[in-house]
Protein backbone atom coordinates (compact mmCIF):
# COMPACT_ATOMS: atom_id res chain seq x y z
CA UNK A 1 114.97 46.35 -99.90
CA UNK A 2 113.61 44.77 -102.61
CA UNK A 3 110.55 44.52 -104.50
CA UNK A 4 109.26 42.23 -101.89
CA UNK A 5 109.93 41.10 -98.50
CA UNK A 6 109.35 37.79 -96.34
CA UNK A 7 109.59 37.93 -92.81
CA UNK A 8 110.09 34.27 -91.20
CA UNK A 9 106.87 33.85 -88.25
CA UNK A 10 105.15 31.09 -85.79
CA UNK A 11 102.00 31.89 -84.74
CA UNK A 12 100.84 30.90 -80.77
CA UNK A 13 96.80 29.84 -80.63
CA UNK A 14 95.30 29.48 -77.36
CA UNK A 15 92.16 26.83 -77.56
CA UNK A 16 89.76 27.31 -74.53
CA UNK A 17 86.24 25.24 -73.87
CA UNK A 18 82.88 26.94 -73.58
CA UNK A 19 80.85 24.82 -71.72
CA UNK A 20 77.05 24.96 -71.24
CA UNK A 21 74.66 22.27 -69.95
CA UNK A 22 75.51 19.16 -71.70
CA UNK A 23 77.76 20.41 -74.28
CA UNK A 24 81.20 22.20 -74.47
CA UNK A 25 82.99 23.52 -78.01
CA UNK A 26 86.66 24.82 -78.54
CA UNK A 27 87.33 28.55 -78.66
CA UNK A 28 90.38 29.64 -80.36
CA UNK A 29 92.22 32.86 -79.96
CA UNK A 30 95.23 34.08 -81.16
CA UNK A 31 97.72 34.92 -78.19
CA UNK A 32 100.67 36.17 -80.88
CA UNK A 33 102.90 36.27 -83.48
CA UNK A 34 106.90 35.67 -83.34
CA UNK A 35 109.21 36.66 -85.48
CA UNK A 36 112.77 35.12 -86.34
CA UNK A 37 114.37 32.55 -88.08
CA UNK A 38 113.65 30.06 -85.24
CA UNK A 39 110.08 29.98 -86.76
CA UNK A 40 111.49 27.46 -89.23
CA UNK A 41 110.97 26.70 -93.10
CA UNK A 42 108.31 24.67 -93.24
CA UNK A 43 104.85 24.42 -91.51
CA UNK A 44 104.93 22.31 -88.89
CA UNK A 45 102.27 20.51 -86.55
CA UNK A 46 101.70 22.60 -83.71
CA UNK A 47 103.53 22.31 -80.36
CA UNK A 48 102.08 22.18 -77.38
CA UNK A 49 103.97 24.82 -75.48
CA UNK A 50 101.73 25.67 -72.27
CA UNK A 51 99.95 22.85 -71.19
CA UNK A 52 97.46 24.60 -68.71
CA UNK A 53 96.66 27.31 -71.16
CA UNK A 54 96.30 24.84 -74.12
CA UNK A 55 98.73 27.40 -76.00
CA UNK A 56 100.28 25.60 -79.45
CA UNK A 57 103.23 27.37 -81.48
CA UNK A 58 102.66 26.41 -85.30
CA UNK A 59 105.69 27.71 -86.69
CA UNK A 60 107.18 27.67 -90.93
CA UNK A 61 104.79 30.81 -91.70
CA UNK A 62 106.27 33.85 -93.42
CA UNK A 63 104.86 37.10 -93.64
CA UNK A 64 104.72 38.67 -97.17
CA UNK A 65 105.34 42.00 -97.93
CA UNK A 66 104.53 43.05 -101.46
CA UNK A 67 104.93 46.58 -103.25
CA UNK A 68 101.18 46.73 -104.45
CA UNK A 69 99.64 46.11 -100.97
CA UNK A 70 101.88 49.18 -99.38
CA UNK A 71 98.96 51.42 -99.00
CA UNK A 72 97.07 48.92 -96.92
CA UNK A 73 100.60 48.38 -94.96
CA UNK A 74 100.62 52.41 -94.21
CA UNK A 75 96.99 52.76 -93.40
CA UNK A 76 97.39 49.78 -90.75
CA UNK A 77 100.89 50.91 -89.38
CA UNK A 78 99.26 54.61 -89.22
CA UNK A 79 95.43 53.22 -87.32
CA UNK A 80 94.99 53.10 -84.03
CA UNK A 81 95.67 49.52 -83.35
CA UNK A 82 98.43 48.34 -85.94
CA UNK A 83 97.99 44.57 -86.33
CA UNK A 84 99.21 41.00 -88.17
CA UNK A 85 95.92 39.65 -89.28
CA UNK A 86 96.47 35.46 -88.82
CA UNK A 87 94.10 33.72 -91.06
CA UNK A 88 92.52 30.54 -89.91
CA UNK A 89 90.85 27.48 -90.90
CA UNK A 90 88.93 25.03 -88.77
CA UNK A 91 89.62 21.56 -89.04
CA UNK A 92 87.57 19.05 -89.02
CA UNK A 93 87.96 17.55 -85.38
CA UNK A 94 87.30 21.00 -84.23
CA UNK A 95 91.03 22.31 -84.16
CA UNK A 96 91.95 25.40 -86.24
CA UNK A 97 94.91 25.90 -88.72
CA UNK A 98 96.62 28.99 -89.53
CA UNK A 99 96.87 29.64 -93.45
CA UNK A 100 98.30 33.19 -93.69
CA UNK A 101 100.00 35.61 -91.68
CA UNK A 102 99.29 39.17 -93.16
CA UNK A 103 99.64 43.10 -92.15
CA UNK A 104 96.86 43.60 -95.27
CA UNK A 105 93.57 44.67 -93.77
CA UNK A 106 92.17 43.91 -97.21
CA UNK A 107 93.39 40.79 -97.24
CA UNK A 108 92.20 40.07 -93.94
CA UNK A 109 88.94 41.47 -94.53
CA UNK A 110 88.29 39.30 -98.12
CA UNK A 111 89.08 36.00 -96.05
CA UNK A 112 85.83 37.23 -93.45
CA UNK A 113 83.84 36.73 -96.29
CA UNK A 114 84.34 32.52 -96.70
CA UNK A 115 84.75 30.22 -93.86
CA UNK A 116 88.22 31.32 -92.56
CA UNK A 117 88.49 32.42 -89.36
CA UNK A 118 90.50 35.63 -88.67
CA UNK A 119 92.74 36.87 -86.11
CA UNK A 120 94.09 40.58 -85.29
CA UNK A 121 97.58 40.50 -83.04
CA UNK A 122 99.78 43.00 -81.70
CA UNK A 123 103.09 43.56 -84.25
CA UNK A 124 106.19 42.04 -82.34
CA UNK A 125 108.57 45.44 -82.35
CA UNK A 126 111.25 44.08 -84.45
CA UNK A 127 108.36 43.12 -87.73
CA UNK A 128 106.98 46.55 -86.82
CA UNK A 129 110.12 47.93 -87.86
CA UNK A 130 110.75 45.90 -90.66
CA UNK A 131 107.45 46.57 -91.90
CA UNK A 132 108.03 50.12 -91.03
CA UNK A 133 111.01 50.50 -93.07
CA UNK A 134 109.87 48.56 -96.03
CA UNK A 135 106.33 51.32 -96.81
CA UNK A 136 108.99 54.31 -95.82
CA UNK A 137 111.10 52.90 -98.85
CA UNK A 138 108.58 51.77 -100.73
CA UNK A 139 105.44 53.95 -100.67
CA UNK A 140 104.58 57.00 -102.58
CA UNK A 141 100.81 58.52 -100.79
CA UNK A 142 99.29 59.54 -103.78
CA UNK A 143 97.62 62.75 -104.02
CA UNK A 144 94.16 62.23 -104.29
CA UNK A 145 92.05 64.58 -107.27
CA UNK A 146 88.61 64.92 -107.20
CA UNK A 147 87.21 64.44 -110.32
CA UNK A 148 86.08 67.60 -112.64
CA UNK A 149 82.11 67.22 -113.76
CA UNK A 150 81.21 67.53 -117.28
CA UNK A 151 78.35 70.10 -118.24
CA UNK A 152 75.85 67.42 -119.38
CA UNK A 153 73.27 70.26 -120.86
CA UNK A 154 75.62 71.41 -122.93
CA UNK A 155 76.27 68.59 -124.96
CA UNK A 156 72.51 68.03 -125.69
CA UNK A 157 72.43 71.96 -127.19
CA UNK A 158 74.88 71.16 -129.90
């Protein structure tokens, strides 16, 4: 593998209504992530695939691997819940967009911090493995060394 990797992906959201007295707003959820070439080239509108569930399939999304995020790759493939983060936008008729597919927590967790919306769901089995095999090949733990403290006193006696 190379020095990257993109993995073609469509995304399924699920948009429910909360309803109270007198009002009701869309909840989205993300039911999944596909992988595959199916998933297209290029972002498309979504697709209404289940009508009673409201489920849409946006597909054209590729997930990007990168060398310099392989840590974050190994520390979510190694956690107890190994996810694809989908990052969301909401639109403004009250719909929501996906913008990235990602297996970086810290990407994930920088787009919490604006008005994206974001989504953990389950790795498919075959990205797992392609994810899998692309830290084994690429990633290198680093040892980690603690630091040796300078005697600060004796620098002031000289």
């Amino acid at each position: 593998m190379g020095k990257s990797l993109h993995i073609p992906v469509a995304v399924v959201l699920e948009k429910k209504l909360v309803q109270g007295k007198g009002w009701a707003v869309p909840q989205w959820n993300v039911v999944g992530v596909v992988g595959g070439e199916h998933s297209g080239g290029e972002v498309s509108e979504p697709v209404l695939i289940r009508d009673e569930d409201d489920q849409y399939l946006w597909g054209g999304y590729r997930l990007n691997l990168y060398l310099d995020s392989c840590e974050s790759y190994w520390h979510n493939l190694t956690g107890e819940l190994p996810s694809l983060f989908v990052i969301c936008t909401e639109t403004e008729d009250g719909g929501m967009q996906p913008l990235i597919v990602t297996a970086d927590g810290l990407e994930a967790a920088a787009s919490t911090e604006g008005d994206d919306k974001v989504f953990r769901a389950p790795i498919p089995p075959d990205i797992y493995r392609r994810l899998e095999e692309f830290v084994v090949e690429n990633y290198v733990p680093r040892e980690r060394k603690k630091r040796k403290r300078r005697n600060w006193t004796e620098s002031e006696r000289s």
